[in-house]
Protein backbone atom coordinates (compact mmCIF):
# COMPACT_ATOMS: atom_id res chain seq x y z
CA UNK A 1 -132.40 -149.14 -64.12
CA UNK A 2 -130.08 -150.40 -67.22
CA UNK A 3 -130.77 -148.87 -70.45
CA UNK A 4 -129.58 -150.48 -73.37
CA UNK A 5 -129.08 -148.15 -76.96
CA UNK A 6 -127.55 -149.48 -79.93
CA UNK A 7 -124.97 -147.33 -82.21
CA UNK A 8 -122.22 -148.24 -84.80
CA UNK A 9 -119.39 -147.43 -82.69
CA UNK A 10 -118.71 -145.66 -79.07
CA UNK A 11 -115.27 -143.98 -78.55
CA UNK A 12 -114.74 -143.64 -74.78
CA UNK A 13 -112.08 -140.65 -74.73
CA UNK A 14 -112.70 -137.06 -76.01
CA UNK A 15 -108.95 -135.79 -76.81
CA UNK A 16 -107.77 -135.09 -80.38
CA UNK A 17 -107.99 -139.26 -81.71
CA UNK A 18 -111.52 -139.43 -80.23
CA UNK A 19 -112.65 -136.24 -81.78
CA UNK A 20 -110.98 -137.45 -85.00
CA UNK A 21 -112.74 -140.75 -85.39
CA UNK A 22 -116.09 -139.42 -84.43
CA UNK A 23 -115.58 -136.61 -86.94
CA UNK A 24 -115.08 -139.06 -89.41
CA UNK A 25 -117.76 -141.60 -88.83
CA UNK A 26 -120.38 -139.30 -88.21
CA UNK A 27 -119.94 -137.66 -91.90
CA UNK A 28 -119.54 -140.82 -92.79
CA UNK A 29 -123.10 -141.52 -91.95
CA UNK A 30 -122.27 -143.74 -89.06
CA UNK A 31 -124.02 -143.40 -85.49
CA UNK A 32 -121.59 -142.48 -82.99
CA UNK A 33 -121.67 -141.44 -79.56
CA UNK A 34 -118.12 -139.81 -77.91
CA UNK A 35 -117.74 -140.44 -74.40
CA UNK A 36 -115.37 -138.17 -72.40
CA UNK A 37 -114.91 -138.40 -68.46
CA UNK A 38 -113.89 -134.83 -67.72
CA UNK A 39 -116.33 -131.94 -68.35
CA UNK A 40 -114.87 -130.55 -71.56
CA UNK A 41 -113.48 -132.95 -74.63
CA UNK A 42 -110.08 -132.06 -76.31
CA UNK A 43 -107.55 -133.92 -73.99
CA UNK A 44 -104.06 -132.18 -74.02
CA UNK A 45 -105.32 -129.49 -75.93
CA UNK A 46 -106.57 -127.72 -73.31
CA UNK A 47 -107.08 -123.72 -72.36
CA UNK A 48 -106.56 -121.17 -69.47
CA UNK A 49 -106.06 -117.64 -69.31
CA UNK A 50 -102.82 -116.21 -68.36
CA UNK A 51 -101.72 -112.30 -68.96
CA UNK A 52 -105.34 -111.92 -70.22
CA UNK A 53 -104.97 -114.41 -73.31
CA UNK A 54 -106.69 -117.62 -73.75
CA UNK A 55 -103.33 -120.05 -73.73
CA UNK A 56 -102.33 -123.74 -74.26
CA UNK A 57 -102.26 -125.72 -70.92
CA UNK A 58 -101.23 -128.36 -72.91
CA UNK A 59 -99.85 -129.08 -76.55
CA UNK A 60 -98.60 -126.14 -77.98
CA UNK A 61 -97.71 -127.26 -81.31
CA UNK A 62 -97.17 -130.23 -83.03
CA UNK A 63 -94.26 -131.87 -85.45
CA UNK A 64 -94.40 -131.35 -89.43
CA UNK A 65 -92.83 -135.02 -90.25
CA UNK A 66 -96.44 -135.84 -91.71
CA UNK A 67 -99.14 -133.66 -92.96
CA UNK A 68 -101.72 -135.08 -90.74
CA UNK A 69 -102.82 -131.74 -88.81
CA UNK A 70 -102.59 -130.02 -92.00
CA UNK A 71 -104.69 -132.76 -93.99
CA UNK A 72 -106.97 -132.50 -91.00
CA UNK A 73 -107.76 -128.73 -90.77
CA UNK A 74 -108.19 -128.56 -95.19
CA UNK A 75 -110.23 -131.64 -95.23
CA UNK A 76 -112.66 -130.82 -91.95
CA UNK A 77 -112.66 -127.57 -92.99
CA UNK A 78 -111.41 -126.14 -89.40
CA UNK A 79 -111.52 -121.93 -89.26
CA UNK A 80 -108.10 -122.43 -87.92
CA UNK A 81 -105.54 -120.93 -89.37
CA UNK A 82 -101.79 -123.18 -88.94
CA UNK A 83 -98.51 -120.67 -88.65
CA UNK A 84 -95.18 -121.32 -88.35
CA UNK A 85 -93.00 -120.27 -85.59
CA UNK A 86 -90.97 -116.27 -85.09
CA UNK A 87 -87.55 -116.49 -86.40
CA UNK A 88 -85.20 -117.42 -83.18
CA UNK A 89 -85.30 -121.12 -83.25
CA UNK A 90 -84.87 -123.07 -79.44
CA UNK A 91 -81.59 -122.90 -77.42
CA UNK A 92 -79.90 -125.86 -75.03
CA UNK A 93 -78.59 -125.25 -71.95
CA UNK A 94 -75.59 -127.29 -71.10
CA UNK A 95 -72.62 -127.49 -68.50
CA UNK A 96 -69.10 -126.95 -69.53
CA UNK A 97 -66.18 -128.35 -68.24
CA UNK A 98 -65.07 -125.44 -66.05
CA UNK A 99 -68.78 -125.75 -64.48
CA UNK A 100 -70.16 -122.63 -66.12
CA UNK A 101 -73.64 -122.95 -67.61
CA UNK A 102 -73.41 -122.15 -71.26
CA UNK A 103 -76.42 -121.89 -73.68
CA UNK A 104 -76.91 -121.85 -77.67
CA UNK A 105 -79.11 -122.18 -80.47
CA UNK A 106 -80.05 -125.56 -81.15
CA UNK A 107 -78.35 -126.69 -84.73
CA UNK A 108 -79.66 -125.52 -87.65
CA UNK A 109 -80.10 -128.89 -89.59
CA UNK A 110 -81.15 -131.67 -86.95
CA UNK A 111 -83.91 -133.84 -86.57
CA UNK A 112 -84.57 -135.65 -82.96
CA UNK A 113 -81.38 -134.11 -81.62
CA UNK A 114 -78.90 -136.05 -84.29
CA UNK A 115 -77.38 -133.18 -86.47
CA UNK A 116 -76.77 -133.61 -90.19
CA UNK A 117 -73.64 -131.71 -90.21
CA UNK A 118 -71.63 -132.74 -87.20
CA UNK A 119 -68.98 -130.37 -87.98
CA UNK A 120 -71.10 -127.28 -88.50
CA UNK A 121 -69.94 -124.55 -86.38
CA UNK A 122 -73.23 -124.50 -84.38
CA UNK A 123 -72.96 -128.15 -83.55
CA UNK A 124 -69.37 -127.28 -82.51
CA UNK A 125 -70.37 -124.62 -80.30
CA UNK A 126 -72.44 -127.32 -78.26
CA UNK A 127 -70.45 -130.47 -78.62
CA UNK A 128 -67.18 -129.28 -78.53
CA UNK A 129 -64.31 -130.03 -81.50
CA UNK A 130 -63.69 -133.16 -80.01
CA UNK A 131 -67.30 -134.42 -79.08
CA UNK A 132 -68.00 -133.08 -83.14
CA UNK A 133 -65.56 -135.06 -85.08
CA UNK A 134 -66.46 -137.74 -83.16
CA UNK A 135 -69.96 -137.59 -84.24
CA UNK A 136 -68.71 -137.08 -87.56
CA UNK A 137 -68.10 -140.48 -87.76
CA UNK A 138 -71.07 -141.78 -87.95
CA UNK A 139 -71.54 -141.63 -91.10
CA UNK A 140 -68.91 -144.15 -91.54
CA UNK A 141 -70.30 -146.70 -89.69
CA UNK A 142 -72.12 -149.81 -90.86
CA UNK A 143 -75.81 -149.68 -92.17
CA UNK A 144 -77.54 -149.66 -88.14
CA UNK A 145 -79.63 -152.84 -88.75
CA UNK A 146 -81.16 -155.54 -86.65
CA UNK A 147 -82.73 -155.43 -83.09
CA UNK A 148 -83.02 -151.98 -82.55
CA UNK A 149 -81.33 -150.87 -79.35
CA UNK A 150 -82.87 -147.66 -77.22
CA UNK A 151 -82.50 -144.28 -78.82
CA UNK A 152 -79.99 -143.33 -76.16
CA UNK A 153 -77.93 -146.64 -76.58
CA UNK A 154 -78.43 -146.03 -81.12
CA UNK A 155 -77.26 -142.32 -80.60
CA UNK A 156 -74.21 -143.01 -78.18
CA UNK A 157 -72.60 -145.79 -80.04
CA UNK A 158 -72.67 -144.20 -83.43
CA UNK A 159 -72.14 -140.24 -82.65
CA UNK A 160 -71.26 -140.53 -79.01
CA UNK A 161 -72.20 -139.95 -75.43
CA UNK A 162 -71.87 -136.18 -76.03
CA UNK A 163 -74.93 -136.05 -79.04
CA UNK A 164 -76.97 -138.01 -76.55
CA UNK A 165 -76.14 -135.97 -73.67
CA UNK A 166 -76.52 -132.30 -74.96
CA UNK A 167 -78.64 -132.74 -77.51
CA UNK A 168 -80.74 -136.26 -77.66
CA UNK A 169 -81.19 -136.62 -74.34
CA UNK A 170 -82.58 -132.84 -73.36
CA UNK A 171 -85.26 -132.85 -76.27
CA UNK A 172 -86.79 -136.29 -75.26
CA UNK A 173 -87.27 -135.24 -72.20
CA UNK A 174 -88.71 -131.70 -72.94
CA UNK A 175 -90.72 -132.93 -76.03
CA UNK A 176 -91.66 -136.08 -75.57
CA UNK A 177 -91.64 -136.33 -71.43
CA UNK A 178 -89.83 -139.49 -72.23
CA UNK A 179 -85.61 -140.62 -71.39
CA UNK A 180 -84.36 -141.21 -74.38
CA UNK A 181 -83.08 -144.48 -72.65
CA UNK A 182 -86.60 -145.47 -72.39
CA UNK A 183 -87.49 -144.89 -76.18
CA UNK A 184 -86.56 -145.91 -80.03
CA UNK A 185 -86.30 -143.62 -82.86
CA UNK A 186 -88.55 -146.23 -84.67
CA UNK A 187 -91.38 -144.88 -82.21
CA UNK A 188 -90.59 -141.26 -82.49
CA UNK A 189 -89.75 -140.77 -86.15
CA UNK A 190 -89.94 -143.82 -88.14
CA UNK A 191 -89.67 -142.25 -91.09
CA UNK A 192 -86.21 -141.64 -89.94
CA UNK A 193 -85.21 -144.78 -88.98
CA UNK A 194 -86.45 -146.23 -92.08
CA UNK A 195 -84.61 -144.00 -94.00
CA UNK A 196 -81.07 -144.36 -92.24
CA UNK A 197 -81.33 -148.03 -92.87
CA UNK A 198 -81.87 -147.28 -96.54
CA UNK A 199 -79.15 -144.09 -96.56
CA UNK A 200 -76.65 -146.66 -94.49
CA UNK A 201 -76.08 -144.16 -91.62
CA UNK A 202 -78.13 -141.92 -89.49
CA UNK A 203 -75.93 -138.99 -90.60
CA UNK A 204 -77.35 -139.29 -94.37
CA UNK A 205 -80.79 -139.82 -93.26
CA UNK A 206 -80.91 -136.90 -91.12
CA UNK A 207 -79.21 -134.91 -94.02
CA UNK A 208 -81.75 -136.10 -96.34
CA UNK A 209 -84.64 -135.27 -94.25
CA UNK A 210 -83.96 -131.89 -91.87
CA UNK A 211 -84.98 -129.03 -93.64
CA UNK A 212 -81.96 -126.52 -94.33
CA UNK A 213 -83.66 -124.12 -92.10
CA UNK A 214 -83.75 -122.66 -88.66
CA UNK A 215 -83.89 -124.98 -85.28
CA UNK A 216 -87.58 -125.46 -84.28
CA UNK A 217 -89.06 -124.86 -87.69
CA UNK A 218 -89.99 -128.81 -88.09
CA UNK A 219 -92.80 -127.66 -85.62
CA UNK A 220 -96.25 -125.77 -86.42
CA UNK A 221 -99.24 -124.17 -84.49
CA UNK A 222 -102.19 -122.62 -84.72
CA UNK A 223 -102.88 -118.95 -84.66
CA UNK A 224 -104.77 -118.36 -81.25
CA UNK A 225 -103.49 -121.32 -79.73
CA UNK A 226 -103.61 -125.62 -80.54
CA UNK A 227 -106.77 -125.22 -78.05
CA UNK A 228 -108.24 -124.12 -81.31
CA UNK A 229 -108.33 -127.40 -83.05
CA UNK A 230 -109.91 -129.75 -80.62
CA UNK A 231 -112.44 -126.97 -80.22
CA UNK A 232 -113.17 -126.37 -83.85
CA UNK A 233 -113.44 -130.23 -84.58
CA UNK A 234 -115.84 -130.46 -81.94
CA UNK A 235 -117.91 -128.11 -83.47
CA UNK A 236 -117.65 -130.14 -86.84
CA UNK A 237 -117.86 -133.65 -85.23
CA UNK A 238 -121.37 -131.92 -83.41
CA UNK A 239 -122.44 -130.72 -86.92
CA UNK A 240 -121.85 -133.69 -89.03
CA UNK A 241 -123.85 -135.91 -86.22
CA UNK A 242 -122.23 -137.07 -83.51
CA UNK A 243 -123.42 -137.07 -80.12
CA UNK A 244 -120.30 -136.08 -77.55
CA UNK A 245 -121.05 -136.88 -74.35
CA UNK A 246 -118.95 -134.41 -71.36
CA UNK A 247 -118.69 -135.60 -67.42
CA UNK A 248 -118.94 -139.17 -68.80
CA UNK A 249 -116.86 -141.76 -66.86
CA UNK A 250 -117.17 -145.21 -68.08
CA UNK A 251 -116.23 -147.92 -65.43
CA UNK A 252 -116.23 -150.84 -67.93
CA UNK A 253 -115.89 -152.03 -71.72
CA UNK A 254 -116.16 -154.91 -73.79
CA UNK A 255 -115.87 -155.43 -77.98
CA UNK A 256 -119.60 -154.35 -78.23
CA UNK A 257 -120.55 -152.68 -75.24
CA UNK A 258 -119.93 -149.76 -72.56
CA UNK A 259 -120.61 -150.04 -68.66
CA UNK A 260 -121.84 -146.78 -67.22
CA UNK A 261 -122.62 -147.56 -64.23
CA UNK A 262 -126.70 -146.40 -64.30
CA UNK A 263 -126.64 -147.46 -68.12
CA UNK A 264 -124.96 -149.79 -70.23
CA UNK A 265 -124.35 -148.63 -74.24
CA UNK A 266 -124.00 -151.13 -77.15
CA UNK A 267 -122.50 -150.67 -80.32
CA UNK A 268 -121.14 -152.98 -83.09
CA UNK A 269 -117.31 -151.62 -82.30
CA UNK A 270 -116.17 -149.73 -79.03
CA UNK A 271 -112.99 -147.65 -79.41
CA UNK A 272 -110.59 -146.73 -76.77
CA UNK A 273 -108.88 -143.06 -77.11
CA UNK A 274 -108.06 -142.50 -73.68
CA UNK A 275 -104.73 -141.79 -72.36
CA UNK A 276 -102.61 -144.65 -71.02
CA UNK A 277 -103.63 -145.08 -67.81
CA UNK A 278 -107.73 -144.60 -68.40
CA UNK A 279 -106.72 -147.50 -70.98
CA UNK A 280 -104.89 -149.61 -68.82
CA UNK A 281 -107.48 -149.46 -65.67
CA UNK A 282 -110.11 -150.50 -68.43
CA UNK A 283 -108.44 -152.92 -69.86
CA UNK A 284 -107.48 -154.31 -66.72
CA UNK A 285 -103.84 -154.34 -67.21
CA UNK A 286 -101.20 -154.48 -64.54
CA UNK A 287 -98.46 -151.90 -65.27
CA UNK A 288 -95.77 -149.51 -63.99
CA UNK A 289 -97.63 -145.91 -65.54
CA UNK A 290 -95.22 -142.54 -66.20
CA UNK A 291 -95.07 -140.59 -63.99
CA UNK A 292 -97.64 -136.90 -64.41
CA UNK A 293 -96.44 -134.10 -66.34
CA UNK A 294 -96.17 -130.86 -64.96
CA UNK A 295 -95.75 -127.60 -66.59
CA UNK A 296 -96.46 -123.84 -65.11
CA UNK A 297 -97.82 -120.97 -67.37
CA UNK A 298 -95.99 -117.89 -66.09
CA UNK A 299 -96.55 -113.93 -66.61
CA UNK A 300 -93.21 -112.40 -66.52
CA UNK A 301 -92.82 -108.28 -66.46
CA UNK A 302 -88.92 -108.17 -67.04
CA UNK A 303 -87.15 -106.37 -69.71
CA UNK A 304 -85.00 -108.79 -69.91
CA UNK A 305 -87.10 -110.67 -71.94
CA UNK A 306 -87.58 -108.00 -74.54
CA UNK A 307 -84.80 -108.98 -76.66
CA UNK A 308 -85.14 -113.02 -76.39
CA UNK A 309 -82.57 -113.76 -74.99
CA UNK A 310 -83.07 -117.67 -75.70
CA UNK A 311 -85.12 -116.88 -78.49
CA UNK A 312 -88.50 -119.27 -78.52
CA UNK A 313 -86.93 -121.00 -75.42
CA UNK A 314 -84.66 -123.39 -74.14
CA UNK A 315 -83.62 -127.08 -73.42
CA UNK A 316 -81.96 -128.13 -70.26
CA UNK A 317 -79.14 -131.31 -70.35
CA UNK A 318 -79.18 -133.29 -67.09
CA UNK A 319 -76.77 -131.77 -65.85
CA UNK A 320 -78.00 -128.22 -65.42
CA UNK A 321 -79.91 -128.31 -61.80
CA UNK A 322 -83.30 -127.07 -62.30
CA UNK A 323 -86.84 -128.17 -60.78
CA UNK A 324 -87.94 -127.41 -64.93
CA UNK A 325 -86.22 -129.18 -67.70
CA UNK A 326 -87.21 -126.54 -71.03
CA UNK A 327 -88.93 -123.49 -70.98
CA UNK A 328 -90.72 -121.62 -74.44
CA UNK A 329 -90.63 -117.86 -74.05
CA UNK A 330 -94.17 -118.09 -75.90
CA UNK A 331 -94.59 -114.29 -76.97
CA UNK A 332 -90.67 -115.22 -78.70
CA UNK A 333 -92.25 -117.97 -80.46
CA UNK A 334 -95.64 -117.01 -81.52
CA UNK A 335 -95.88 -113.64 -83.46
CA UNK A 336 -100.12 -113.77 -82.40
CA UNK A 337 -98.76 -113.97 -78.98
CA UNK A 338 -96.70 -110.96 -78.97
CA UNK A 339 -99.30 -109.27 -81.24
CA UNK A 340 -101.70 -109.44 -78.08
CA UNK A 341 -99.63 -109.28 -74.79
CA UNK A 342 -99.17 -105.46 -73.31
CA UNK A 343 -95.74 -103.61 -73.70
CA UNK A 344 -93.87 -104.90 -70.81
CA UNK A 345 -95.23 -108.52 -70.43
CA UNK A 346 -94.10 -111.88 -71.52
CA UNK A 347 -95.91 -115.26 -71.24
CA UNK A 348 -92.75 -118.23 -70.24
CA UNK A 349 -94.08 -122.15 -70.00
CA UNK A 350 -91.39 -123.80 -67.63
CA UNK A 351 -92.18 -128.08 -68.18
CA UNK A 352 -90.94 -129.48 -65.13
CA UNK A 353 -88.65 -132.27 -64.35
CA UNK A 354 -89.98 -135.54 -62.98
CA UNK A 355 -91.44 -134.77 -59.13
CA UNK A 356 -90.44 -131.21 -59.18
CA UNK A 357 -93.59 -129.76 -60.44
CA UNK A 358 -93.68 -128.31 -57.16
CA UNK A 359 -91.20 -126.37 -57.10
CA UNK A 360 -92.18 -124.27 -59.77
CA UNK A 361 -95.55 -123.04 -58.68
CA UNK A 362 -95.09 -120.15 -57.00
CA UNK A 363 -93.31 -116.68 -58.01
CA UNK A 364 -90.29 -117.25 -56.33
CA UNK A 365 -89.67 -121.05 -57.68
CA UNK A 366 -90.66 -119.84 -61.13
CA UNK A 367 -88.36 -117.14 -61.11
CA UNK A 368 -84.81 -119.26 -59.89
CA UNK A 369 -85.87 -121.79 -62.88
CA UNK A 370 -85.84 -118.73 -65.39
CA UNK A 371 -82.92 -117.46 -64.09
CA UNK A 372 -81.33 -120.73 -64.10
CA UNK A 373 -82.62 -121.52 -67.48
CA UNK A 374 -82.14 -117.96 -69.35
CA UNK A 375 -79.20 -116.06 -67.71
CA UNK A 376 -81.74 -113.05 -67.43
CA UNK A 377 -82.43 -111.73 -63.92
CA UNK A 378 -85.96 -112.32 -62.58
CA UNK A 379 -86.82 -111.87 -59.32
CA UNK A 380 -90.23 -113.17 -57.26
CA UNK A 381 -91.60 -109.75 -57.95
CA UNK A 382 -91.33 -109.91 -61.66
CA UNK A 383 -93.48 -113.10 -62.27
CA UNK A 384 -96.93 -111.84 -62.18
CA UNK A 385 -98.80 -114.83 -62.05
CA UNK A 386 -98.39 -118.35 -62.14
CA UNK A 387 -100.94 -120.82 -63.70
CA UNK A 388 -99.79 -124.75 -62.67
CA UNK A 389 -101.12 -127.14 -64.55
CA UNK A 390 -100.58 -131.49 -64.13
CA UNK A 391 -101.44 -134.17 -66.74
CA UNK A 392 -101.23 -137.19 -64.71
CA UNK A 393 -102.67 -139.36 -67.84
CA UNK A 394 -99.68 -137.67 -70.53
CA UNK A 395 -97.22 -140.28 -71.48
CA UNK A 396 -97.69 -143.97 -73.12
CA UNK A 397 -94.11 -145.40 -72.86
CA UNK A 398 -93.64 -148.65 -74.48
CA UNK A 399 -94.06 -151.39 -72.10
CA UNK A 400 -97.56 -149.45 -71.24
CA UNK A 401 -98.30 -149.79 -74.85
CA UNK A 402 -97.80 -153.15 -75.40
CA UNK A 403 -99.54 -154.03 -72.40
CA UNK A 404 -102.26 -152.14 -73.54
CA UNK A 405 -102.54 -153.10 -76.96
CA UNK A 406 -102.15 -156.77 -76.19
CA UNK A 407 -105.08 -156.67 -73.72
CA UNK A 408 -107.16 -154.82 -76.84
CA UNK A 409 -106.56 -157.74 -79.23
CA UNK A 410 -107.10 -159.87 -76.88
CA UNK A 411 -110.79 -158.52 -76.47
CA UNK A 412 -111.33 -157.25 -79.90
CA UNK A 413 -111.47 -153.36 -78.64
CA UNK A 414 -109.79 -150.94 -80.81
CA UNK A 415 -107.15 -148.05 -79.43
CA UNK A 416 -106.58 -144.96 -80.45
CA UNK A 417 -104.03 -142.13 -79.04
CA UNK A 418 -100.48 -141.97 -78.09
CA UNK A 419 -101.29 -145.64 -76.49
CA UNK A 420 -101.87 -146.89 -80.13
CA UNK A 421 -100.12 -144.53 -82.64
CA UNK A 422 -97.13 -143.17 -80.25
CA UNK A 423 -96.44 -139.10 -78.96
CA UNK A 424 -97.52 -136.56 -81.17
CA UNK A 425 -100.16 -134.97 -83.30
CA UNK A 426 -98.51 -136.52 -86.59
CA UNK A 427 -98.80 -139.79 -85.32
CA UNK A 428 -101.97 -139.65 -83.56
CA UNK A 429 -104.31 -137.72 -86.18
CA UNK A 430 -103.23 -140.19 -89.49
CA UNK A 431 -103.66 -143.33 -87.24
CA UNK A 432 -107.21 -141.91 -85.72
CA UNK A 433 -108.19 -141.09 -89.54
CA UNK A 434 -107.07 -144.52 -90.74
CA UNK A 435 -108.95 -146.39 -87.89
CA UNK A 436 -111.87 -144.82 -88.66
CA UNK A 437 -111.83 -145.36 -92.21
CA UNK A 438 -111.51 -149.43 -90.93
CA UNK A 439 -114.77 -149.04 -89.02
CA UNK A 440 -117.43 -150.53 -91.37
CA UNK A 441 -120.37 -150.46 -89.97
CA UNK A 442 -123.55 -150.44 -92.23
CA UNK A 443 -124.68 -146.50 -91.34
CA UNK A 444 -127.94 -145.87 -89.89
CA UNK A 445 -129.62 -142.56 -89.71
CA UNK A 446 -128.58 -139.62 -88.24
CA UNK A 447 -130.75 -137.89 -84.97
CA UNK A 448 -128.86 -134.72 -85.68
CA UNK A 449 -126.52 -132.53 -83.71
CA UNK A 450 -126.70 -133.45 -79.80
CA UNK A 451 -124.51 -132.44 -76.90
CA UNK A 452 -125.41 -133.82 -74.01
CA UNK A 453 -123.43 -133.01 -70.48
């Protein structure tokens, strides 16, 4: 039998966006229901347990370019506490000429791979003196205006195909799961690309904006894990009134409405905050989807590892042949990490590269990817256990989220998540918050804290 409830607004999608907006319509007053398919909200923020520890299976720390996480935590008053990163900063691996794999710290002063002193001597060591004073250039380019090409085709033409290769190029991939070929800096950091049209190159723009500070410091996390704050805004979304619903799958939406299957849910506004394909099989749109993500959690008992060798981890150019394209030596990059791991162990994330996820989940395949990616000697026997994990719903690339968004107007639905604000907890959390703030409907009165499963 159909059942039919009215409520202000139903979000269908329980990751960090949904948990945002229901957060901030239920203390608004507003009655709003959460529905999530899977049997626990938070999305990519996921846990497991590896080397005893309750560890990130998914996002492990998110971008400072806004103050959206931060705003987030102070104003929902989440006991989380946000830390920065160990000294150590990231390495890149990287082929030279001679065919010997080579690895070094990331530059100092960068922001999405583009360096803001071409001709510093760590941007040397990776690019070469040649491949360096070519990027130098850039700067005296024109102003980069009009159409805006791909980040890979912006980054080649103005500091050349070395820039993209060894440094663009690896860090799309390993941070945003994304070619840089398939991407535009508008998307990823418009704040950046604003700024080097105003500044007249990208040179002065990164300049103006990378902090003069360590690789990898433009990043944050949160003590315990980034579990932590899906988790704790649960709790507060729960408190303030909102009614979550876990093991929820919804098989069909409209502007006002929500098709369960055994019950059908009205509301004055339905929100989408699913990942991209959830939001594309609902909206009925016909797309080519990304490919999963794959990453493997991995306990590693090598001393070897005691001296971080590639201090929080490491990058991989195409080049370098390995089933996992970056790996983060977490205990290296998270002092709460290393606070809590036995004398002897180390916890190492290995991201794999597109359809080799396989590869890397057992001992043996972990091990030949360290080894590969760090220089340090780990054999089969040294990797403890291995904890695979695949997000097949990760990655909104743009011709997904036009699609997408395009079918949303069309029906007066509302999106939210990387399908609507782009990769990243800066984007997603400030576009969540300002959606919600859109959402006008008159409140009605609260029913209290529910959870229903």
């Amino acid at each position: 039998m159909t059942h039919e409830a009215t409520h202000d607004v139903i979000i269908v999608g329980g990751g960090i966006a949904g948990l945002t907006i229901a957060w901030e319509l239920a203390r608004a007053g507003r009655d709003v229901v959460l529905l999530e398919a899977s049997d626990d909200a938070g999305g990519m923020l996921r846990r497991g347990v590896a080397a005893g520890l309750e560890v990130d299976l998914g996002a492990e720390s998110f971008a400072t370019r806004t103050t959206g996480v931060a705003d987030l935590v102070a104003d929902a008053r989440l006991p989380v506490q946000l830390v920065e990163p160990a000294p150590g900063g990231a390495h890149v691996a990287f082929r030279r000429r001679s065919g010997r794999v080579d690895r070094a710290p990331l530059p100092r002063r960068a922001l999405v791979g583009m360096p803001a002193e071409p001709l510093a001597a760590d941007v040397v060591r990776i690019l070469g003196r040649r491949g360096a004073r070519r990027a130098a250039q850039e700067r005296l380019l024109p102003t980069p205006v009009g159409a805006e090409p791909s980040l890979a085709e912006l980054t080649t033409s103005r500091f050349g195909a070395r820039v993209t290769a060894r440094l663009v190029e690896p860090l799309c991939r390993s941070v945003y799961s994304q070619s840089a070929e398939s991407v535009r800096l508008s998307s990823l950091h418009p704040v950046l690309w604003e700024k080097a049209q105003a500044a007249g190159s990208l040179t002065a723009a990164v300049d103006a904006l990378a902090p003069a500070v360590r690789a990898g410091s433009a990043v944050r996390g949160v003590e315990g894990g980034l579990w932590r704050l899906a988790a704790e805004l649960e709790a507060v979304a729960l408190r303030a009134g909102a009614v979550i619903r876990t093991g929820t799958p919804v098989r069909a939406v409209t502007a006002t409405s929500v098709d369960l299957g055994h019950e059908t849910l009205s509301a004055a506004s339905v929100v989408i905050a699913t990942g991209p394909t959830a939001a594309a099989e609902l909206l009925g749109v016909d797309v080519a989807l990304a490919p999963p993500v794959g990453l493997v959690v991995a306990e590693v008992a090598s001393d070897g590892f005691d001296a971080f060798p590639v201090g929080s981890g490491v990058i991989a150019a195409p080049e370098i042949d390995c089933a996992a394209k970056a790996l983060t030596h977490v205990d290296a990059k998270w002092q709460w990490a290393a606070a809590a791991l036995p004398a002897g162990s180390h916890l190492v994330r290995l991201s794999a590269r597109e359809g080799r996820h396989d590869e890397l989940t057992d001992a043996a395949g972990a091990a030949a990817a360290i080894r590969t990616l760090t220089g340090v000697r780990v054999s089969p026997g040294d990797v403890r256990r291995v904890v695979p994990v695949s997000w097949p719903d990760a990655v909104a690339t743009p011709p997904v989220r036009q699609a997408v968004a395009a079918a949303a107007a069309e029906r007066g639905i509302r999106l939210a998540g990387a399908v609507a604000a782009g990769t990243g907890l800066a984007s997603v959390i400030p576009h969540a918050r300002a959606l919600a703030c859109g959402l006008t409907t008159p409140p009605t009165p609260s029913e209290g804290v529910r959870h229903v499963h």
